[in-house]
Protein backbone atom coordinates (compact mmCIF):
# COMPACT_ATOMS: atom_id res chain seq x y z
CA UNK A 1 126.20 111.74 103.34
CA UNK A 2 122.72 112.42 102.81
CA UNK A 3 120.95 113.97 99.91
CA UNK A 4 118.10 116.90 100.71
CA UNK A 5 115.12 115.85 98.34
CA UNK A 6 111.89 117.47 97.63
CA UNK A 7 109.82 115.01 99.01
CA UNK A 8 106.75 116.25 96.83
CA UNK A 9 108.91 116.30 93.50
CA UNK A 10 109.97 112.86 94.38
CA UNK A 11 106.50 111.85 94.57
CA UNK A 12 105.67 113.29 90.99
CA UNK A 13 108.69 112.10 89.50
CA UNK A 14 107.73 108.80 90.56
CA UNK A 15 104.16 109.33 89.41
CA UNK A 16 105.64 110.58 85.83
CA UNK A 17 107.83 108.05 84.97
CA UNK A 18 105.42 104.86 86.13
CA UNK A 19 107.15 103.81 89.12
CA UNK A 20 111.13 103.81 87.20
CA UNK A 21 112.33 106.77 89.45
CA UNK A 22 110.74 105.05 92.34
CA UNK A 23 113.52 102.79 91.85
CA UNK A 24 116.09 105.18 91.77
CA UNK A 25 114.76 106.48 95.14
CA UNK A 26 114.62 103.07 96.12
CA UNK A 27 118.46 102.85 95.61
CA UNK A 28 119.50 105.99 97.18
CA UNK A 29 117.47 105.50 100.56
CA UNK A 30 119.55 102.28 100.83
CA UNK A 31 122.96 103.62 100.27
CA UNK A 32 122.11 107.00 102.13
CA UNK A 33 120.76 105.25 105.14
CA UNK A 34 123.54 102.50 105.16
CA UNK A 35 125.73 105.60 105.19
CA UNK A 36 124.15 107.32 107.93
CA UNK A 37 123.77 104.61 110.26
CA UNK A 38 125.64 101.58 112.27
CA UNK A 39 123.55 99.54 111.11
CA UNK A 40 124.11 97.59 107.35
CA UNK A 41 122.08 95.76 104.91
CA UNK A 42 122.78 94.99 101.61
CA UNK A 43 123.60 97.91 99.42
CA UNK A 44 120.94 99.63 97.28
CA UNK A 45 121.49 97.72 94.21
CA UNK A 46 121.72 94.33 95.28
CA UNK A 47 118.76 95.04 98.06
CA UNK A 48 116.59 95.98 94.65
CA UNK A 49 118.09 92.54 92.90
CA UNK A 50 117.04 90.66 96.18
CA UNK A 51 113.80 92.24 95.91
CA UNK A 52 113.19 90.86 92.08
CA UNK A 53 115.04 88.24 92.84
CA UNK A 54 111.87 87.02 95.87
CA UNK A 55 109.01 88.72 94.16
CA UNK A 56 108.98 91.26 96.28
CA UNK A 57 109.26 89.73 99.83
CA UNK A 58 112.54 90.84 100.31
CA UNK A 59 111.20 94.29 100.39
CA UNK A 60 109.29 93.84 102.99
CA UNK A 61 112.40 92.79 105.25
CA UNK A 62 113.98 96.06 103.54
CA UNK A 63 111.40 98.38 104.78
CA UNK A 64 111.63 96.79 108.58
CA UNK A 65 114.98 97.11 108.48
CA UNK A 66 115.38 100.92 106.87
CA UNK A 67 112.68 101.93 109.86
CA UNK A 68 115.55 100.29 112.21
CA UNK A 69 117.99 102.37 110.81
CA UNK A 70 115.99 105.67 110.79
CA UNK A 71 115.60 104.51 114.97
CA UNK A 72 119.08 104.78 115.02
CA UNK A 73 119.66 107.71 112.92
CA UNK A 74 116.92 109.71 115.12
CA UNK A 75 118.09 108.48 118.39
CA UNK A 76 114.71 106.57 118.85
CA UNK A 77 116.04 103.69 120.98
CA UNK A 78 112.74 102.20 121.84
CA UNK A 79 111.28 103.13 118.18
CA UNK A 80 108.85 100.83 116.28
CA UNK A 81 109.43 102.56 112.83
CA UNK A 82 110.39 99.71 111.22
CA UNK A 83 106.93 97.69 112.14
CA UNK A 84 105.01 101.24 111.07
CA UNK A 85 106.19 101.01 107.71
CA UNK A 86 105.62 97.02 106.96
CA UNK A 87 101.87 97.92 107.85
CA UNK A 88 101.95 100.80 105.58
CA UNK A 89 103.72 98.82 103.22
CA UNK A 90 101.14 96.02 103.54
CA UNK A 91 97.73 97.93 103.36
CA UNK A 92 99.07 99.25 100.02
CA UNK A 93 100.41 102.88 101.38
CA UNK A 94 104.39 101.79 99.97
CA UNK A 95 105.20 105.36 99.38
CA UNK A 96 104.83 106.68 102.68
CA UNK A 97 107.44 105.05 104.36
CA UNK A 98 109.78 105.92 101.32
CA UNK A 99 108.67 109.80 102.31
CA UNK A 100 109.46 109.20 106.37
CA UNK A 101 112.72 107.81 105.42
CA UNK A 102 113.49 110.61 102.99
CA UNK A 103 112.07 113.49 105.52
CA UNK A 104 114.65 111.81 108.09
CA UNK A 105 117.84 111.86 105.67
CA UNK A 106 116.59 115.60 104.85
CA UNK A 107 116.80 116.40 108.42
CA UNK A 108 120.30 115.12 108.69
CA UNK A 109 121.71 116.45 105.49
C-alpha cells in the first residue's frame, strides 16, 4: 500500500534535516514500490546498506530499477523511466526522480 506524500514537504524536510529524511524517503519508495509492483529488489533497508556498502553505485542500479517498476505500476510497457532517472541522477538532479516516483505512488494510493 502506498503512502500519499506532500511532495513539496518532502523536499523541505529533506532540505531541513541535511539529507537524514532523504533517507527515510529513500526507504519507503523501496518498500512502497516493491509493494506495488511484480517486480522485486532488495527491500528498502538493505537496498540503502547496498548503497553504503558500494559507495553509492548501487544506487544507481536502484534508481534504474525503481523507474522499471513505476513502468509497471503505470502500465508504461515500452517506458524508459528507469534510464530518465540515472541521467537525472547522474547530472546531479537525484531528487527529481525521488519526486516522479513519489507523484506515481500518490497517484495510486
Amino acid at each position: 500500500m502506498a503512502t500519499n506524500r506532500s511532495i513539496p514537504l518532502c523536499i523541505i524536510f529533506w532540505l531541513i534535516t541535511g539529507g537524514i529524511y532523504g533517507i527515510f524517503w529513500f526507504i519507503k519508495l523501496t518498500d512502497e514500490l516493491n509493494a506495488n509492483a511484480d517486480t522485486k529488489t532488495a527491500g528498502g533497508g538493505t537496498a540503502f546498506v547496498y548503497s553504503i556498502l558500494t559507495f553509492g553505485i548501487y544506487s544507481f542500479y536502484w534508481t534504474y530499477k525503481q523507474g522499471q517498476k513505476v513502468d509497471e505500476i503505470s502500465g508504461n510497457t515500452g517506458g524508459n523511466t528507469g534510464i530518465l532517472y540515472v541521467i537525472l541522477t547522474c547530472i546531479g538532479l537525484g531528487i527529481v526522480p525521488y519526486c516522479l516516483m513519489q507523484s506515481e505512488l500518490n497517484r495510486i494510493a
